[in-house]
C-alpha atoms as a PDB file:
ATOM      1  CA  UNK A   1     123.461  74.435  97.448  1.00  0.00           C
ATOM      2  CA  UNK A   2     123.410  77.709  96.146  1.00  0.00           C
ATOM      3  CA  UNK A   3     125.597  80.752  96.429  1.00  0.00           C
ATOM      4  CA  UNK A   4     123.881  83.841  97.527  1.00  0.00           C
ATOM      5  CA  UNK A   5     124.804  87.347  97.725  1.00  0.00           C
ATOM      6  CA  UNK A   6     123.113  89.278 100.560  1.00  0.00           C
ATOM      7  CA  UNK A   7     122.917  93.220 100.140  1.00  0.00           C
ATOM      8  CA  UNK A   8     121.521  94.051 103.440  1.00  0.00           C
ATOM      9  CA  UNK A   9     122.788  96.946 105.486  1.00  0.00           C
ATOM     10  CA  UNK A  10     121.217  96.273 109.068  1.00  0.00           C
ATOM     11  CA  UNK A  11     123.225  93.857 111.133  1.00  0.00           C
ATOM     12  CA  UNK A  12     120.835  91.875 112.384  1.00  0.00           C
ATOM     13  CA  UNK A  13     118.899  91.547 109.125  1.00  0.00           C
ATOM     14  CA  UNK A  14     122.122  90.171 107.436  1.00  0.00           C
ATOM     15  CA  UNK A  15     122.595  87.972 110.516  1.00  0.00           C
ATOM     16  CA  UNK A  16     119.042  86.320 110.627  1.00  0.00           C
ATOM     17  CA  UNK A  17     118.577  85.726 106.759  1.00  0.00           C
ATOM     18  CA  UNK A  18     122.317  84.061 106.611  1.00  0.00           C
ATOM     19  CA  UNK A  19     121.401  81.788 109.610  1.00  0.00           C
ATOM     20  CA  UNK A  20     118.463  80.947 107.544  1.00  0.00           C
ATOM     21  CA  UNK A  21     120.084  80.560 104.383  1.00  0.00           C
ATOM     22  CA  UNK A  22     122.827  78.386 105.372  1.00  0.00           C
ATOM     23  CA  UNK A  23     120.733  76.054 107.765  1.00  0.00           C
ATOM     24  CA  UNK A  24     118.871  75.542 103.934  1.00  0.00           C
ATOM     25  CA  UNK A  25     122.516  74.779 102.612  1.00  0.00           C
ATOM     26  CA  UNK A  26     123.215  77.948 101.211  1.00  0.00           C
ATOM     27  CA  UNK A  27     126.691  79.480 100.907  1.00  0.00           C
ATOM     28  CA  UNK A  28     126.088  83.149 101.827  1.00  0.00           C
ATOM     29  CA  UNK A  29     128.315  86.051 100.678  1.00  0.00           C
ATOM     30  CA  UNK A  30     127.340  89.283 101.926  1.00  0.00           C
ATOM     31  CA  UNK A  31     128.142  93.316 101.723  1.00  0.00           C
ATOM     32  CA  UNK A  32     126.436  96.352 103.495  1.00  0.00           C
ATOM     33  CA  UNK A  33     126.189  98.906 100.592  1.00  0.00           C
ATOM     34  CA  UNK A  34     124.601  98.694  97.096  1.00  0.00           C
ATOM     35  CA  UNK A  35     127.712  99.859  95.559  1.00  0.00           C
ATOM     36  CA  UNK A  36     129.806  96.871  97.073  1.00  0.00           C
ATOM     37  CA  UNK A  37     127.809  94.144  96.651  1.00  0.00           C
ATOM     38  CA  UNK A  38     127.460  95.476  92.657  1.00  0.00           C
ATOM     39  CA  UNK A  39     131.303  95.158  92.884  1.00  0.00           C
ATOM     40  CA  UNK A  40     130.855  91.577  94.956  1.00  0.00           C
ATOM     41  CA  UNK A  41     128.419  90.496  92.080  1.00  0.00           C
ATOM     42  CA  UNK A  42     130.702  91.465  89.135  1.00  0.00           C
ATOM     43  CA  UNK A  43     133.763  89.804  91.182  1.00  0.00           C
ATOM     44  CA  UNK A  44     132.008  86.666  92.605  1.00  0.00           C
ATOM     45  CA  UNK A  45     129.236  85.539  90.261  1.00  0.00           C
ATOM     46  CA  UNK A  46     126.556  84.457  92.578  1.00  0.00           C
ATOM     47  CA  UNK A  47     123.672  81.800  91.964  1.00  0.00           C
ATOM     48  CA  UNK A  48     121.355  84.724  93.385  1.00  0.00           C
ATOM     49  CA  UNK A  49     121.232  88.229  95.138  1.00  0.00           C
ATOM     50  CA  UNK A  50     119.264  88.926  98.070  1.00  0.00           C
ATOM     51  CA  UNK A  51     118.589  92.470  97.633  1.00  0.00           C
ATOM     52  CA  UNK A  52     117.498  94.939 100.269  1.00  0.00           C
ATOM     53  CA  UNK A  53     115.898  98.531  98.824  1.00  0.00           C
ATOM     54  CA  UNK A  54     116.684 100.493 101.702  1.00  0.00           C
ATOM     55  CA  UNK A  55     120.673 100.544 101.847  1.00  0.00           C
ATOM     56  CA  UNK A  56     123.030 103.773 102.081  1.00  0.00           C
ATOM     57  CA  UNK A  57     124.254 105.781  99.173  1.00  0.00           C
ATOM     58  CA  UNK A  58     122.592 104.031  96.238  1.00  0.00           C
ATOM     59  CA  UNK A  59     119.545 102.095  96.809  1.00  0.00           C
ATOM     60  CA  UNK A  60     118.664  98.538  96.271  1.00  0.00           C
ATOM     61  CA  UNK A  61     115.991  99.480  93.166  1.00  0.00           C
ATOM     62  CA  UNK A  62     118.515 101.270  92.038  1.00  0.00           C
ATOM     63  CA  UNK A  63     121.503  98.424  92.655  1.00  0.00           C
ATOM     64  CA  UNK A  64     119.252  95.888  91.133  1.00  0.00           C
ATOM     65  CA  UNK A  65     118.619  98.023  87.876  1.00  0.00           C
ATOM     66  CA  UNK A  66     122.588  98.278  87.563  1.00  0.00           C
ATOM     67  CA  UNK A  67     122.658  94.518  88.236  1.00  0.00           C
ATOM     68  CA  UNK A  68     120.268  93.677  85.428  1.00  0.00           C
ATOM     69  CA  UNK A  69     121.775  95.964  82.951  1.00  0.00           C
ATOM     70  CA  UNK A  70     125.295  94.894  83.331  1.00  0.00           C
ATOM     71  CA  UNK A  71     126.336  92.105  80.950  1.00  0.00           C
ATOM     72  CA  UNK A  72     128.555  90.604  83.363  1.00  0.00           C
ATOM     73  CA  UNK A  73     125.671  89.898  86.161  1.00  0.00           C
ATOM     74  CA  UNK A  74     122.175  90.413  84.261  1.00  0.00           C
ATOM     75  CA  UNK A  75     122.041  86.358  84.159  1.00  0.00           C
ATOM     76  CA  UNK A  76     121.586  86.212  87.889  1.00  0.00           C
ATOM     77  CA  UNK A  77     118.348  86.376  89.457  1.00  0.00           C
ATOM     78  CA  UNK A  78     117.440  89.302  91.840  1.00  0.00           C
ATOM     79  CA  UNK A  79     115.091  88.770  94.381  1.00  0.00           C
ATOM     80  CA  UNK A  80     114.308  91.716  96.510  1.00  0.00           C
ATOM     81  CA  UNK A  81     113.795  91.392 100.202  1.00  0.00           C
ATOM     82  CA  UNK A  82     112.322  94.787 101.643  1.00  0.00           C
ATOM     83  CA  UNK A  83     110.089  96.158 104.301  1.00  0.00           C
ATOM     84  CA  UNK A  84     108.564  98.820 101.738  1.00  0.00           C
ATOM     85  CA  UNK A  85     105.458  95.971 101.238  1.00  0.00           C
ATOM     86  CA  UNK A  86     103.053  98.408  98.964  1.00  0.00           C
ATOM     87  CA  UNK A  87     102.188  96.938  95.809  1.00  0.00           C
ATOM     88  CA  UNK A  88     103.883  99.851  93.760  1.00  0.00           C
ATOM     89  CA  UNK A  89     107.128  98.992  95.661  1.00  0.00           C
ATOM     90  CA  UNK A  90     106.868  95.361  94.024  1.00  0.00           C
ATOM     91  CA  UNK A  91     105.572  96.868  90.926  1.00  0.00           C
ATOM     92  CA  UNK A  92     108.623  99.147  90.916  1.00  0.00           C
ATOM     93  CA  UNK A  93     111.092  96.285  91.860  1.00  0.00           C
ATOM     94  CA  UNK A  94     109.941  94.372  89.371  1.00  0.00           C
ATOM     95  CA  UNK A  95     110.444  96.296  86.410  1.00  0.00           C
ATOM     96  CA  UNK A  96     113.752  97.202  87.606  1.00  0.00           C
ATOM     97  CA  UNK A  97     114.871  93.986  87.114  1.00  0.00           C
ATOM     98  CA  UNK A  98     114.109  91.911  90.239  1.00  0.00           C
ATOM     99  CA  UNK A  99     112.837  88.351  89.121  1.00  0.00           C
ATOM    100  CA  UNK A 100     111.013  88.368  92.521  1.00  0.00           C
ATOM    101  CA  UNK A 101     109.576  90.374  95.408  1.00  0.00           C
ATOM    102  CA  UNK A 102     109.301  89.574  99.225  1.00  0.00           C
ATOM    103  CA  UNK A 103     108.511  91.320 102.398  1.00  0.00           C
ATOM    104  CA  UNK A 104     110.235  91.522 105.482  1.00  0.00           C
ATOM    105  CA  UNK A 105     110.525  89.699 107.384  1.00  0.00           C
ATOM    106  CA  UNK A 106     110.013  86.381 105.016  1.00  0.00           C
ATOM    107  CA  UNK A 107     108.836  83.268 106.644  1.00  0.00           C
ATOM    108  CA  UNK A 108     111.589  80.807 106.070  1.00  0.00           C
ATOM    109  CA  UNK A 109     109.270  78.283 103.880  1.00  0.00           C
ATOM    110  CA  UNK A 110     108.190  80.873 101.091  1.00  0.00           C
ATOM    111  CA  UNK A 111     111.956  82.181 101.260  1.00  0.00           C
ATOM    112  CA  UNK A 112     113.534  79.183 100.099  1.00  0.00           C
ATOM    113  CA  UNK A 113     110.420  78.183  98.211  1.00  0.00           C
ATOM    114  CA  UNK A 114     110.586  81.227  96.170  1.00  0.00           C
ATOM    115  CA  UNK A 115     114.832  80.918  96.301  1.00  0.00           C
ATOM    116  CA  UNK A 116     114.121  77.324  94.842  1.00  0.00           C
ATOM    117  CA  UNK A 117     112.146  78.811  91.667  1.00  0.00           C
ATOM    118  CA  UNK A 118     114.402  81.172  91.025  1.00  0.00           C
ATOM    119  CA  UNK A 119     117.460  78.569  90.733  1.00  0.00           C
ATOM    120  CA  UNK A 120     115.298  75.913  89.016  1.00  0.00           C
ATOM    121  CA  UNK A 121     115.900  73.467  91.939  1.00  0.00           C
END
Protein backbone atom coordinates (compact mmCIF):
# COMPACT_ATOMS: atom_id res chain seq x y z
CA UNK A 1 0.00 0.00 0.00
CA UNK A 2 1.14 3.11 -1.21
CA UNK A 3 0.50 6.72 -0.38
CA UNK A 4 -0.57 8.83 -3.23
CA UNK A 5 -1.03 12.39 -3.74
CA UNK A 6 -3.77 13.30 -6.24
CA UNK A 7 -3.52 16.90 -7.91
CA UNK A 8 -6.70 16.86 -9.75
CA UNK A 9 -9.00 19.85 -9.84
CA UNK A 10 -12.37 18.34 -11.29
CA UNK A 11 -14.51 16.70 -8.67
CA UNK A 12 -15.42 13.87 -10.20
CA UNK A 13 -11.98 13.10 -11.62
CA UNK A 14 -10.55 13.19 -8.00
CA UNK A 15 -13.55 11.09 -6.94
CA UNK A 16 -13.23 8.21 -9.59
CA UNK A 17 -9.31 7.80 -9.51
CA UNK A 18 -9.46 7.69 -5.41
CA UNK A 19 -12.24 5.00 -5.60
CA UNK A 20 -9.85 3.29 -7.83
CA UNK A 21 -6.85 3.80 -5.96
CA UNK A 22 -8.00 2.75 -2.68
CA UNK A 23 -10.06 -0.38 -3.88
CA UNK A 24 -6.05 -1.25 -5.12
CA UNK A 25 -5.06 -0.46 -1.38
CA UNK A 26 -3.88 2.84 -1.85
CA UNK A 27 -4.00 5.59 0.79
CA UNK A 28 -5.03 8.67 -1.24
CA UNK A 29 -4.24 12.28 -0.22
CA UNK A 30 -5.54 14.79 -2.45
CA UNK A 31 -5.61 18.83 -3.25
CA UNK A 32 -7.35 20.84 -6.11
CA UNK A 33 -4.57 23.34 -7.11
CA UNK A 34 -0.92 22.83 -8.24
CA UNK A 35 0.24 25.21 -5.71
CA UNK A 36 -1.33 23.12 -2.74
CA UNK A 37 -0.58 19.88 -3.50
CA UNK A 38 3.36 21.31 -4.05
CA UNK A 39 2.77 22.45 -0.40
CA UNK A 40 0.93 18.81 0.41
CA UNK A 41 4.08 17.12 -1.21
CA UNK A 42 6.73 19.12 0.73
CA UNK A 43 4.48 18.58 4.04
CA UNK A 44 3.39 14.91 3.53
CA UNK A 45 6.04 13.01 1.58
CA UNK A 46 4.06 10.81 -0.64
CA UNK A 47 5.08 7.32 -2.23
CA UNK A 48 3.75 9.02 -5.59
CA UNK A 49 1.86 12.07 -7.18
CA UNK A 50 -0.90 11.72 -9.47
CA UNK A 51 -0.57 14.77 -11.42
CA UNK A 52 -3.20 16.42 -13.56
CA UNK A 53 -1.78 19.25 -16.31
CA UNK A 54 -4.81 21.12 -16.55
CA UNK A 55 -5.35 22.66 -12.91
CA UNK A 56 -5.97 26.51 -11.99
CA UNK A 57 -3.29 29.06 -11.43
CA UNK A 58 -0.13 27.06 -12.07
CA UNK A 59 -0.30 24.08 -14.18
CA UNK A 60 0.49 20.51 -13.58
CA UNK A 61 3.79 20.62 -16.18
CA UNK A 62 4.58 23.32 -14.46
CA UNK A 63 3.81 21.77 -10.66
CA UNK A 64 5.66 18.71 -11.65
CA UNK A 65 8.86 20.70 -12.82
CA UNK A 66 8.77 22.47 -9.24
CA UNK A 67 8.27 18.97 -7.78
CA UNK A 68 11.34 17.52 -9.45
CA UNK A 69 13.55 20.40 -8.76
CA UNK A 70 12.87 20.72 -5.14
CA UNK A 71 15.27 18.73 -2.94
CA UNK A 72 12.72 17.99 -0.49
CA UNK A 73 10.26 16.02 -3.08
CA UNK A 74 12.47 15.33 -6.36
CA UNK A 75 12.78 11.55 -4.92
CA UNK A 76 9.12 10.93 -5.55
CA UNK A 77 7.88 9.73 -8.71
CA UNK A 78 5.46 11.89 -10.84
CA UNK A 79 3.19 10.31 -12.98
CA UNK A 80 1.01 12.55 -14.99
CA UNK A 81 -2.60 11.76 -15.61
CA UNK A 82 -4.05 14.21 -18.37
CA UNK A 83 -6.53 14.42 -21.15
CA UNK A 84 -3.97 16.50 -23.39
CA UNK A 85 -3.03 12.74 -25.11
CA UNK A 86 -0.65 14.27 -28.10
CA UNK A 87 2.65 12.84 -28.10
CA UNK A 88 4.38 16.34 -27.51
CA UNK A 89 2.21 16.62 -24.33
CA UNK A 90 4.04 13.30 -23.06
CA UNK A 91 7.17 14.46 -24.60
CA UNK A 92 6.77 17.71 -22.67
CA UNK A 93 5.73 15.93 -19.37
CA UNK A 94 8.40 13.94 -19.51
CA UNK A 95 11.21 16.14 -19.57
CA UNK A 96 9.65 18.13 -16.96
CA UNK A 97 10.18 15.63 -14.66
CA UNK A 98 7.25 13.17 -14.79
CA UNK A 99 8.66 9.50 -14.52
CA UNK A 100 5.46 8.55 -16.45
CA UNK A 101 2.63 9.62 -18.75
CA UNK A 102 -1.10 8.46 -18.97
CA UNK A 103 -4.26 9.51 -20.60
CA UNK A 104 -7.50 10.10 -19.32
CA UNK A 105 -9.33 8.37 -18.49
CA UNK A 106 -6.77 5.31 -17.51
CA UNK A 107 -8.12 1.86 -17.52
CA UNK A 108 -7.71 0.68 -14.00
CA UNK A 109 -5.18 -2.34 -15.01
CA UNK A 110 -2.43 -0.13 -16.79
CA UNK A 111 -3.03 2.48 -13.84
CA UNK A 112 -1.88 0.41 -11.15
CA UNK A 113 0.35 -1.54 -13.50
CA UNK A 114 2.21 1.50 -14.37
CA UNK A 115 1.68 2.81 -10.35
CA UNK A 116 3.37 -0.65 -9.52
CA UNK A 117 6.65 0.23 -11.68
CA UNK A 118 6.95 3.31 -10.46
CA UNK A 119 7.07 2.09 -6.62
CA UNK A 120 9.12 -1.03 -7.47
CA UNK A 121 6.27 -3.30 -6.19
Amino acid sequence: MARILLIEDSPTDTAVLTQLLERNGHDVLASGSAEDGIDMCRREQPDLVLMDVILPGMNGFQATRALSRDADTKSIPVLIVSTKGMETDKAWGLRQGAKDYIVKPPREDELIARINALLGS
